[in-house]
PDB file of N, CA and C in Angstrom:
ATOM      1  N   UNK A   1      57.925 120.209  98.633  1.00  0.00           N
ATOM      2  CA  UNK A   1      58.141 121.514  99.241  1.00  0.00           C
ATOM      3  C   UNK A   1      56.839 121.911  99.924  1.00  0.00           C
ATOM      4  N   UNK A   2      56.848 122.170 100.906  1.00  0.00           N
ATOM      5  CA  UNK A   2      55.742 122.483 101.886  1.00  0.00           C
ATOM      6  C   UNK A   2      55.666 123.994 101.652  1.00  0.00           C
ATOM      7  N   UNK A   3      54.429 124.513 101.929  1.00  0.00           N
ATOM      8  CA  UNK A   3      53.992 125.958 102.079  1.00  0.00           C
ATOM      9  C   UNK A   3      55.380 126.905 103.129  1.00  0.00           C
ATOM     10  N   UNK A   4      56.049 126.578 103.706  1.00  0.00           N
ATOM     11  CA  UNK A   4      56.938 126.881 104.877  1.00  0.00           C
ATOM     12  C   UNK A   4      58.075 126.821 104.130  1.00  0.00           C
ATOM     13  N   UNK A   5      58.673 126.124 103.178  1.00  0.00           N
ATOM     14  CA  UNK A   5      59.664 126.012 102.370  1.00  0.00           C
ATOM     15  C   UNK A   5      60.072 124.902 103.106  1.00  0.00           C
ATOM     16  N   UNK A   6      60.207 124.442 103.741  1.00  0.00           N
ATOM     17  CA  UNK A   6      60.785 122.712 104.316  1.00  0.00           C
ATOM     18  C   UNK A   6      60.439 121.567 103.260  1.00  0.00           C
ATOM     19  N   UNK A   7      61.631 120.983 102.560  1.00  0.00           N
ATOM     20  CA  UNK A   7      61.605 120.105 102.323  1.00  0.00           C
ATOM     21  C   UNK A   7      61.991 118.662 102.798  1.00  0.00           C
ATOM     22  N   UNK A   8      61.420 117.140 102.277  1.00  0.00           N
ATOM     23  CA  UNK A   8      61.743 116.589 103.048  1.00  0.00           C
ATOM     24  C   UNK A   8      62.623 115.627 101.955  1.00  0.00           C
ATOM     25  N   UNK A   9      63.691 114.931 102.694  1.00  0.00           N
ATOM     26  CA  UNK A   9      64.952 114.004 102.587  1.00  0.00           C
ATOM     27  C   UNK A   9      64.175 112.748 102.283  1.00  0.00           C
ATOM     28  N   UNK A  10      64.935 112.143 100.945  1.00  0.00           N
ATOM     29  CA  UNK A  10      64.120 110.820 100.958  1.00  0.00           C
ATOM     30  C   UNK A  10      65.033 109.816 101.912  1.00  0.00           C
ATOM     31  N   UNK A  11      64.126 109.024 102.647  1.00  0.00           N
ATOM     32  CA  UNK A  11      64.578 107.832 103.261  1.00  0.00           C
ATOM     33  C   UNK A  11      66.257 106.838 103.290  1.00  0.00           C
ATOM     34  N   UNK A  12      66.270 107.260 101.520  1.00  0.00           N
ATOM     35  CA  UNK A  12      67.569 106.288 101.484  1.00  0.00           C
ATOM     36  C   UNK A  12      68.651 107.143 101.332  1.00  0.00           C
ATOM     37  N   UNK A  13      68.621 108.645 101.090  1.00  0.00           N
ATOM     38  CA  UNK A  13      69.269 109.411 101.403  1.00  0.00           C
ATOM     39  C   UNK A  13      69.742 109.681 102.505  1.00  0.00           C
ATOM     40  N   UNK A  14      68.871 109.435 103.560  1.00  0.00           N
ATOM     41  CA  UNK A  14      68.837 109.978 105.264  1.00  0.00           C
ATOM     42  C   UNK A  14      69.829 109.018 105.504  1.00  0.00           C
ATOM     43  N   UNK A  15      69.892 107.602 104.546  1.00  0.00           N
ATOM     44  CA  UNK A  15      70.361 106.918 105.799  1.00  0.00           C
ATOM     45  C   UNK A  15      71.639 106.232 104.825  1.00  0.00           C
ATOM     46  N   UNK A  16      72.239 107.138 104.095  1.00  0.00           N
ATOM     47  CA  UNK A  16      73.475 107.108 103.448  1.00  0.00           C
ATOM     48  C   UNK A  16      74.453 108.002 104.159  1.00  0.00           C
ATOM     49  N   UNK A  17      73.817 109.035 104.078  1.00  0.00           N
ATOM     50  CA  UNK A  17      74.265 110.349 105.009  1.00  0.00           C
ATOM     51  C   UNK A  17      74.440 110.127 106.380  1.00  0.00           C
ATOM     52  N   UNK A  18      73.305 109.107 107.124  1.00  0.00           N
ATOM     53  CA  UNK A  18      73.291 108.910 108.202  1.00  0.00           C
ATOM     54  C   UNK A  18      72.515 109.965 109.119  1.00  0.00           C
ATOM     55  N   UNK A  19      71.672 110.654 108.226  1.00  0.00           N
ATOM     56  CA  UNK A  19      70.828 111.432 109.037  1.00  0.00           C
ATOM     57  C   UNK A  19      69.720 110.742 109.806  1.00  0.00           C
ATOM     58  N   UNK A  20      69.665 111.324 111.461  1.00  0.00           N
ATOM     59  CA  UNK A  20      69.118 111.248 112.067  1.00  0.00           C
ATOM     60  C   UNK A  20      68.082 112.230 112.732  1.00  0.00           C
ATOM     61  N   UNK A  21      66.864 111.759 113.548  1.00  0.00           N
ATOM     62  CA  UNK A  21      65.903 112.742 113.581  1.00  0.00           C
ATOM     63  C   UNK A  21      66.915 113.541 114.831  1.00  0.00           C
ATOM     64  N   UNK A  22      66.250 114.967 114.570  1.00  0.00           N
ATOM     65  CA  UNK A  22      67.128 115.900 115.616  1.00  0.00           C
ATOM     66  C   UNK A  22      68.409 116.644 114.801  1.00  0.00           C
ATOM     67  N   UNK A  23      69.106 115.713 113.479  1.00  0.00           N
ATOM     68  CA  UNK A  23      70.301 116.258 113.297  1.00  0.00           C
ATOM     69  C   UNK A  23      69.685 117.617 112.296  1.00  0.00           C
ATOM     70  N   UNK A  24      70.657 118.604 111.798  1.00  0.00           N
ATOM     71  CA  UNK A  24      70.632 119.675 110.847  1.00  0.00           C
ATOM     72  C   UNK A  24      71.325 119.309 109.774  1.00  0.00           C
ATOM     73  N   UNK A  25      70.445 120.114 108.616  1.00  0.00           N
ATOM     74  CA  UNK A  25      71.856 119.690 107.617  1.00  0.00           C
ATOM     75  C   UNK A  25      71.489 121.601 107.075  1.00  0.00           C
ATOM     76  N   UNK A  26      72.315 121.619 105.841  1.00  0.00           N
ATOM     77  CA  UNK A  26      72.261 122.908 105.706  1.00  0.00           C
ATOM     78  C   UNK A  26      73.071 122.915 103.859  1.00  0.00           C
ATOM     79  N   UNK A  27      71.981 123.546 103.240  1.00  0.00           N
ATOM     80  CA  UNK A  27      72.421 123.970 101.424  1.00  0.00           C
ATOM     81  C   UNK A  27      73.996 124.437 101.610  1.00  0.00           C
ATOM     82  N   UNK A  28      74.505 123.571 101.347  1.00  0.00           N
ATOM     83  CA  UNK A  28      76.046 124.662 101.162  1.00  0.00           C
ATOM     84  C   UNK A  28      76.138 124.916  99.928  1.00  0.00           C
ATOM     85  N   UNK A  29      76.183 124.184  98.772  1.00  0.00           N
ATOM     86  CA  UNK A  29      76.190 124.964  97.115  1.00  0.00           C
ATOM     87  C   UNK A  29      74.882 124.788  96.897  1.00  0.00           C
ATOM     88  N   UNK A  30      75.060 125.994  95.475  1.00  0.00           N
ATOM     89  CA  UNK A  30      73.417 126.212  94.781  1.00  0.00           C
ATOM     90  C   UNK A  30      73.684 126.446  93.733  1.00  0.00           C
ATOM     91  N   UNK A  31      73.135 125.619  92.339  1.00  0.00           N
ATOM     92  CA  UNK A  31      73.481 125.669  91.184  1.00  0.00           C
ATOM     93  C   UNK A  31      72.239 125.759  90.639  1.00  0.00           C
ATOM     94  N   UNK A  32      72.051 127.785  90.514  1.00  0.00           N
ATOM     95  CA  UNK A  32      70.634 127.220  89.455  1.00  0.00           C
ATOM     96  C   UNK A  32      70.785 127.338  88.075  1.00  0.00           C
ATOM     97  N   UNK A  33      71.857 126.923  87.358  1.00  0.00           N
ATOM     98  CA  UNK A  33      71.866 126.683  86.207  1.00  0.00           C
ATOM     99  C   UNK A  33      71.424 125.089  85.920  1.00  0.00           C
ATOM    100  N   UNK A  34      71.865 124.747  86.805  1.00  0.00           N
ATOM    101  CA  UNK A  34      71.464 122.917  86.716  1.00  0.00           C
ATOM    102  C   UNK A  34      70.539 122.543  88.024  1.00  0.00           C
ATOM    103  N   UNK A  35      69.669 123.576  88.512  1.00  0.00           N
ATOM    104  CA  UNK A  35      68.794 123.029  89.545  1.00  0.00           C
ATOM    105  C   UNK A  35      68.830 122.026  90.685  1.00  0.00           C
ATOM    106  N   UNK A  36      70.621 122.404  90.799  1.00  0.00           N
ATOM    107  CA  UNK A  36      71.006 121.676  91.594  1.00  0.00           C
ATOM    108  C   UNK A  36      71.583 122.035  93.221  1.00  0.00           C
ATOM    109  N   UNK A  37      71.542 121.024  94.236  1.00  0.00           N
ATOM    110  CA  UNK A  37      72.309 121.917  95.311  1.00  0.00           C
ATOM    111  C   UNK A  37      72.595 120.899  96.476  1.00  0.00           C
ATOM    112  N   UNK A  38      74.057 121.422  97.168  1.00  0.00           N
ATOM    113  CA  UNK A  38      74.494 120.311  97.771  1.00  0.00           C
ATOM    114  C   UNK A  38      74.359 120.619  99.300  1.00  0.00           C
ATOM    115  N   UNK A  39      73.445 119.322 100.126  1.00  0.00           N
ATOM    116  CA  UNK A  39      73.381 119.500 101.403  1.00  0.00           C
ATOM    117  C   UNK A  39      74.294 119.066 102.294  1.00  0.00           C
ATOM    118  N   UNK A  40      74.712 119.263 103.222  1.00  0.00           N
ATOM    119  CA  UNK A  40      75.442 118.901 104.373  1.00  0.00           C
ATOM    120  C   UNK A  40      74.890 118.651 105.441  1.00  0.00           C
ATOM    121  N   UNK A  41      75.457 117.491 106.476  1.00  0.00           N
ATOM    122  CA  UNK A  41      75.082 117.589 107.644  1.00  0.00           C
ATOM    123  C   UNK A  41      75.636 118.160 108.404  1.00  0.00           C
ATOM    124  N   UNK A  42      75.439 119.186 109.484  1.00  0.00           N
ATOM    125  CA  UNK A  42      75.989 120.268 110.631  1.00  0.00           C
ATOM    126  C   UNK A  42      76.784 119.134 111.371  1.00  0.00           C
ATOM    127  N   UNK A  43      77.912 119.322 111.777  1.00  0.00           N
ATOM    128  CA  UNK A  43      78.392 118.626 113.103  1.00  0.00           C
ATOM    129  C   UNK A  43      77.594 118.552 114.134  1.00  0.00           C
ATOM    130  N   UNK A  44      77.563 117.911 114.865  1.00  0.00           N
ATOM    131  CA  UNK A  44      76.577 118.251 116.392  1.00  0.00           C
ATOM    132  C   UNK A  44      77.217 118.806 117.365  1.00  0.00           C
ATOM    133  N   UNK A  45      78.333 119.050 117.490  1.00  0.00           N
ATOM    134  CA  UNK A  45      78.538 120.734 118.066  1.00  0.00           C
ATOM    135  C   UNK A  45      79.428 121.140 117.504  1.00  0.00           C
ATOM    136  N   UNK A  46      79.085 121.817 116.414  1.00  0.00           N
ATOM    137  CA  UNK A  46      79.622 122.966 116.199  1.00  0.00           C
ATOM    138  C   UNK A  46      80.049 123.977 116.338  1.00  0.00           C
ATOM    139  N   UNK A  47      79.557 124.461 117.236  1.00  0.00           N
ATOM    140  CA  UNK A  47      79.233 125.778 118.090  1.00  0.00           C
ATOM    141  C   UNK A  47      80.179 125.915 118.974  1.00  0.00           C
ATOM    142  N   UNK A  48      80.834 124.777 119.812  1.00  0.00           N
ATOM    143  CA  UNK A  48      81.268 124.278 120.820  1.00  0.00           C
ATOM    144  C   UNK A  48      82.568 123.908 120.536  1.00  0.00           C
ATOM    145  N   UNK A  49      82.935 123.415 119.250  1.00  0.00           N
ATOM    146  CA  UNK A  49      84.299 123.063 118.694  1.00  0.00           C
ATOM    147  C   UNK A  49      84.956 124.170 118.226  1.00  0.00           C
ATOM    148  N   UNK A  50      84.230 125.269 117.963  1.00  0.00           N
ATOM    149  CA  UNK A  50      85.201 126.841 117.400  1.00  0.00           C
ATOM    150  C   UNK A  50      85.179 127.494 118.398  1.00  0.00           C
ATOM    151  N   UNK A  51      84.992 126.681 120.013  1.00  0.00           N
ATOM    152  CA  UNK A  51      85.273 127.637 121.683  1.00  0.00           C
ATOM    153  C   UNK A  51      86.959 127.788 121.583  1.00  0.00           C
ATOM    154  N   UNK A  52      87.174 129.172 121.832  1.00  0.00           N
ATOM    155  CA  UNK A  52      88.664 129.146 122.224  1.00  0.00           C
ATOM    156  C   UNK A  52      89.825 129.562 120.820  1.00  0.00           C
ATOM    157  N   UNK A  53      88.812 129.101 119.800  1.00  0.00           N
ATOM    158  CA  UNK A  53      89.796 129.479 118.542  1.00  0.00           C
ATOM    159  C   UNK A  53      90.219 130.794 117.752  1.00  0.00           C
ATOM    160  N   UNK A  54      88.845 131.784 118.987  1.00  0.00           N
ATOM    161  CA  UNK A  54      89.326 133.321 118.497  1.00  0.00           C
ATOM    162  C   UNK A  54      90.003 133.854 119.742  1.00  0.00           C
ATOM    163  N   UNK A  55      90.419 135.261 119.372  1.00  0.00           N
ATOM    164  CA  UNK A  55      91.156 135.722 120.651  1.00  0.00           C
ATOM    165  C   UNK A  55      89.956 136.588 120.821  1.00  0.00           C
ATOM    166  N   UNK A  56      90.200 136.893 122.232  1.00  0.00           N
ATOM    167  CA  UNK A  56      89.309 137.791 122.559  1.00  0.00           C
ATOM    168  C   UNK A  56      89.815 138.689 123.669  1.00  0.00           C
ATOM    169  N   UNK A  57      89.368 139.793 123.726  1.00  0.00           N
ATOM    170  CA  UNK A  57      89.658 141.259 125.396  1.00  0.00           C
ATOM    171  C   UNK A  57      89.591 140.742 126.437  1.00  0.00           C
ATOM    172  N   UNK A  58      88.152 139.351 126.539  1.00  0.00           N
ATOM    173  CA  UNK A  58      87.789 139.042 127.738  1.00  0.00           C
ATOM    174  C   UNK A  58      88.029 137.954 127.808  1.00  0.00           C
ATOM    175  N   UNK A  59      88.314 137.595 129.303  1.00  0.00           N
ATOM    176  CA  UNK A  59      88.553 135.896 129.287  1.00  0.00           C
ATOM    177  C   UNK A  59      87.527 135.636 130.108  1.00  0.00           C
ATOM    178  N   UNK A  60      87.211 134.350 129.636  1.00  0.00           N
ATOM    179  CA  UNK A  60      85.689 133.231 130.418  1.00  0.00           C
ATOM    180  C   UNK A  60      86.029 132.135 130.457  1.00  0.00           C
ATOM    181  N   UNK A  61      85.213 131.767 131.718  1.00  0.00           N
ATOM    182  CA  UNK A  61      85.822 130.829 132.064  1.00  0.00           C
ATOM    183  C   UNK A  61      85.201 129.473 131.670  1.00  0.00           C
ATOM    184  N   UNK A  62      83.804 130.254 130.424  1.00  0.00           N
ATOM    185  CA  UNK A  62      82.714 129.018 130.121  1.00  0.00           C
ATOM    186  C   UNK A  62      82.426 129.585 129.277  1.00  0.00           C
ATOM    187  N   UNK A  63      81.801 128.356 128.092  1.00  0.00           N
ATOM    188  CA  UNK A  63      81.144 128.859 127.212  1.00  0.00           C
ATOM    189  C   UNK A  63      79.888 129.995 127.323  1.00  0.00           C
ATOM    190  N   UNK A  64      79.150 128.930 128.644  1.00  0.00           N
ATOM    191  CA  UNK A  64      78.020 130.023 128.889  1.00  0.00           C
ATOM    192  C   UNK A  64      77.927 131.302 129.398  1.00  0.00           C
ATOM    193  N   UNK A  65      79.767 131.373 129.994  1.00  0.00           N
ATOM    194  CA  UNK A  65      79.732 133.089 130.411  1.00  0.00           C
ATOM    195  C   UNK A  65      80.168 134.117 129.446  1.00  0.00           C
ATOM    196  N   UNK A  66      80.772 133.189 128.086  1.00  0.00           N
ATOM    197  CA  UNK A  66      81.159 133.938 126.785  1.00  0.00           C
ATOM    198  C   UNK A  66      79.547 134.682 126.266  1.00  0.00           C
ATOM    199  N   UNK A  67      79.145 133.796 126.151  1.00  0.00           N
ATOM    200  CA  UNK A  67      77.852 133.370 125.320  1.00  0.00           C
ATOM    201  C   UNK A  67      76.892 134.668 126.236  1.00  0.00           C
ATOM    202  N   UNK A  68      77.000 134.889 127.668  1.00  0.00           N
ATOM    203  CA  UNK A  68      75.907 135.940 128.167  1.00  0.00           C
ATOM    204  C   UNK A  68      76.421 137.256 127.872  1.00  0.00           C
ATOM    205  N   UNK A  69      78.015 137.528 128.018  1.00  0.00           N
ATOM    206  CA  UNK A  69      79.042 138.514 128.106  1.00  0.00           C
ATOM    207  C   UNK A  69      78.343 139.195 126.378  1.00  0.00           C
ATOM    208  N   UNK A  70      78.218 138.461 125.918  1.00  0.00           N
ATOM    209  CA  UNK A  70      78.320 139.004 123.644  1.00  0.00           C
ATOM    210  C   UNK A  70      76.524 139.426 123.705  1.00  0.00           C
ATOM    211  N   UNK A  71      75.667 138.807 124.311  1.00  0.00           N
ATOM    212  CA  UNK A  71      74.295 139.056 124.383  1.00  0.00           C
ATOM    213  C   UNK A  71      74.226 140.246 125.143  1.00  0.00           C
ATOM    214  N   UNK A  72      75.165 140.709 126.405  1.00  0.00           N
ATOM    215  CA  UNK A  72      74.573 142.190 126.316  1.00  0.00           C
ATOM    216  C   UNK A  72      75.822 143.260 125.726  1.00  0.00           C
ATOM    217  N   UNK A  73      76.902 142.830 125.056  1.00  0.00           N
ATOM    218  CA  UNK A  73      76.709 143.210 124.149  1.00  0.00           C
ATOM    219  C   UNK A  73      75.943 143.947 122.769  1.00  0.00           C
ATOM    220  N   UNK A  74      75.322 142.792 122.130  1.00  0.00           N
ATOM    221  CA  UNK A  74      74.170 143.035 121.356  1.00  0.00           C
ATOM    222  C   UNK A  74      73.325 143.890 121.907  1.00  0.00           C
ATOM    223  N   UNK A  75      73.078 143.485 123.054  1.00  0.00           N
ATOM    224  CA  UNK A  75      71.521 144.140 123.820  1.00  0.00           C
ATOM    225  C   UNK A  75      72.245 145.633 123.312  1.00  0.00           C
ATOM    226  N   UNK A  76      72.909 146.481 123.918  1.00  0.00           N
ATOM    227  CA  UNK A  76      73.768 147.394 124.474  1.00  0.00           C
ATOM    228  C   UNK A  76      73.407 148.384 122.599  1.00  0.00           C
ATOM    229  N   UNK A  77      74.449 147.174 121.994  1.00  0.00           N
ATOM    230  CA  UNK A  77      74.866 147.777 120.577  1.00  0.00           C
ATOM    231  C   UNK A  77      73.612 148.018 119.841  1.00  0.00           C
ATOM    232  N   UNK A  78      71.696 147.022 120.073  1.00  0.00           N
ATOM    233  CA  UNK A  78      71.088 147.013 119.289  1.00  0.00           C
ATOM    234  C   UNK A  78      69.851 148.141 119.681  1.00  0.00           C
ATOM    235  N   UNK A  79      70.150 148.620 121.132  1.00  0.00           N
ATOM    236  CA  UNK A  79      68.966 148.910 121.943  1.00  0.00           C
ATOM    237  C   UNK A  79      68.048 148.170 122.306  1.00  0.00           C
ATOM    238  N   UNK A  80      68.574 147.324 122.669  1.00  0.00           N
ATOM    239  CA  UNK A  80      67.557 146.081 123.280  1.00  0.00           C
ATOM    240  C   UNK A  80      67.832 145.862 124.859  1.00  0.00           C
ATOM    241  N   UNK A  81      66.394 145.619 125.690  1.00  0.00           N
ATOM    242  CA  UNK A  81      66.712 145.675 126.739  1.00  0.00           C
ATOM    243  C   UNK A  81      66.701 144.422 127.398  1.00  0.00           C
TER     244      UNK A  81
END
């Protein structure tokens, strides 16, 4: 455990899992009764595979015009300029 909280994956783990440099993984369970906890690897797009699966007011014709449309949004909702 590094000062930053990053820990690192041993070797033969990485490459059971098939982790590669660049990929994410992410704690999905946490057991601190048994000091235990289970990692996952992120899909590599994720983000991109749940396009289209909500409904929405507005229609776009791109991810990236969804994606600017919700940012001023935020801006709007957070007072951000």
């Amino acid at each position: 455990m590094t000062t930053k909280g990053q820990v690192t994956i041993p070797k033969s783990v990485r490459q059971m899992l098939g982790i590669k440099i660049g990929d994410k993984v992410y704690f999905d369970k946490v057991f601190p009764q048994k000091k235990q906890v289970t990692i996952r690897l992120v899909p590599k797009d994720s983000v991109g595979q749940l396009y289209g699966s909500l409904k929405s007011k507005g229609k776009f014709t791109s991810l990236k015009d969804a994606r600017k449309s919700y940012g001023k949004t935020l801006a709007k909702k957070y007072n951000l300029r």
